[in-house]
Protein backbone atom coordinates (compact mmCIF):
# COMPACT_ATOMS: atom_id res chain seq x y z
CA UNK A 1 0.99 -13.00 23.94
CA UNK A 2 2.53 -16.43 22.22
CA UNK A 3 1.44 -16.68 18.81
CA UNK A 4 2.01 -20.08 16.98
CA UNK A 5 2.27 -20.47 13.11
CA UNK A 6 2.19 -24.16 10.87
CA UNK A 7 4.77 -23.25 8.06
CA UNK A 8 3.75 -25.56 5.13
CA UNK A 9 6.18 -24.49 2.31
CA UNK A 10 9.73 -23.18 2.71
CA UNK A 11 10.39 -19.32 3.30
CA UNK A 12 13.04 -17.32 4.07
CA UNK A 13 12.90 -14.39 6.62
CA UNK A 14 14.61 -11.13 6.29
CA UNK A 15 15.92 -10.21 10.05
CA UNK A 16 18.75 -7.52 10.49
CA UNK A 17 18.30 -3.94 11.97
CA UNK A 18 15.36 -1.97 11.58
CA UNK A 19 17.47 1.17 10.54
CA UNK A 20 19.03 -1.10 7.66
CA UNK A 21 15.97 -0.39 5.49
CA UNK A 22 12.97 1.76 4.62
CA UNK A 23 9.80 2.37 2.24
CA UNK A 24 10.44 4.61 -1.01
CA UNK A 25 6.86 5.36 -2.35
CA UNK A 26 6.51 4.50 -6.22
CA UNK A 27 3.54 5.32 -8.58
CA UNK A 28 3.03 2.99 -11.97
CA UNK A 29 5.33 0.69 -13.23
CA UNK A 30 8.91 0.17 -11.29
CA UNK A 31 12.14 1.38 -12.74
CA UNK A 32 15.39 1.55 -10.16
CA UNK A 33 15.66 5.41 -11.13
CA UNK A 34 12.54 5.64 -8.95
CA UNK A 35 14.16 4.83 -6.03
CA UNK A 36 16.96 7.29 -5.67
CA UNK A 37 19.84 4.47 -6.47
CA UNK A 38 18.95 3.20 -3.37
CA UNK A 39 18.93 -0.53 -3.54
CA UNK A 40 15.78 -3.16 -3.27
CA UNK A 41 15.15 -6.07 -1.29
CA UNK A 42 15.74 -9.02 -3.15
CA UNK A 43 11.81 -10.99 -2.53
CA UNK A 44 12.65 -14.03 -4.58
CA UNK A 45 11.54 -15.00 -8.88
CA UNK A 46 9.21 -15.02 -11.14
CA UNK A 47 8.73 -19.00 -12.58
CA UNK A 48 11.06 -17.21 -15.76
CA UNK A 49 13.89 -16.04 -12.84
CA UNK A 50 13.20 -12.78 -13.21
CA UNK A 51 13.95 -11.12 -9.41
CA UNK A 52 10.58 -10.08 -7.40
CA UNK A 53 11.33 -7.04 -4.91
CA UNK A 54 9.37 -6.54 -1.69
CA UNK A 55 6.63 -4.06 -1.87
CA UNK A 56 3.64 -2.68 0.24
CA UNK A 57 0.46 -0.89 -0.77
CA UNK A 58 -3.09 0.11 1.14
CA UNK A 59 -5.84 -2.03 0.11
CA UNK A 60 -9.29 -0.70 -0.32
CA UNK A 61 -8.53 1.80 2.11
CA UNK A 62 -7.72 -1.00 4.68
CA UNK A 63 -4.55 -2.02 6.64
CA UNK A 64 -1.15 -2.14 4.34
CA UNK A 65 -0.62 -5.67 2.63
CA UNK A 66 2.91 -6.93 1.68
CA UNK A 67 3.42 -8.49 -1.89
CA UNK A 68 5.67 -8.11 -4.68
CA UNK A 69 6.83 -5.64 -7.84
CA UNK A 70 9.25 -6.49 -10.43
CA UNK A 71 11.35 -4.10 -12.99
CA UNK A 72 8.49 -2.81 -15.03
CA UNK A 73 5.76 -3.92 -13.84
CA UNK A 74 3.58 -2.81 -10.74
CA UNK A 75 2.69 -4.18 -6.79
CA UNK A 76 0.88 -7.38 -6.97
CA UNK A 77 -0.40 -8.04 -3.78
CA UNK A 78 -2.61 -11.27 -2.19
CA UNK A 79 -5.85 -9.75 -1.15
CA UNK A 80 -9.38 -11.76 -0.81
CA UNK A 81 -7.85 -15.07 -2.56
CA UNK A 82 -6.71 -13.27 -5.33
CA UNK A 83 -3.90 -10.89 -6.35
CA UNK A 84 -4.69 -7.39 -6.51
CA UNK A 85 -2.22 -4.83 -8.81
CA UNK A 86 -1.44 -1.40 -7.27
CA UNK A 87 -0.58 1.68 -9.16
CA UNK A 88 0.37 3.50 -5.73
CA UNK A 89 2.92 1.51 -3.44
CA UNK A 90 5.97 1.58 -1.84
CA UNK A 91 9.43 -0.71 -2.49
CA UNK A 92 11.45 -1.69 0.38
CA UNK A 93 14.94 -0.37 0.06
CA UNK A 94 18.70 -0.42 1.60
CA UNK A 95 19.44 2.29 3.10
């Protein structure tokens, strides 16, 4: 099945090997300790240039939704036209 996209604002897209990466789960408020000195995936900056990491959570019990965690502070994910914090996500990491 073909599936076609309008792109209206510029984006990057992270491609590379599957086995390159994986999900460390993370409860509260990020800190780098919490993922085993493994290293995020660089998602892009706050306004302020503070680096955004990529992160995933579950929803209202629904399918998992991408969004974004900084250093000391929690997921913040789009959900419903607004953005939704999680205390219980997971960062993507290096391996």
């Amino acid at each position: 099945m073909n599936r076609y996209f309008q792109i209206r604002d510029n984006f990057e897209l992270l491609v590379g090997a599957r086995a390159a990466v994986h999900w460390v789960p993370v409860s509260g408020k990020l800190s780098l300790d919490k993922l085993g000195g493994a290293r995020p995936v660089y998602g892009g900056n706050e306004a302020n240039q503070e680096p955004l990491y990529v992160a995933q959570a579950a929803l209202e019990g629904r399918a998992v939704q991408c969004g974004k965690v900084k250093v000391n502070g929690q997921a913040h994910l789009p959900y419903g036209g607004k953005e939704i914090i999680a205390e219980n996500y997971s960062v993507l990491v290096f391996v």
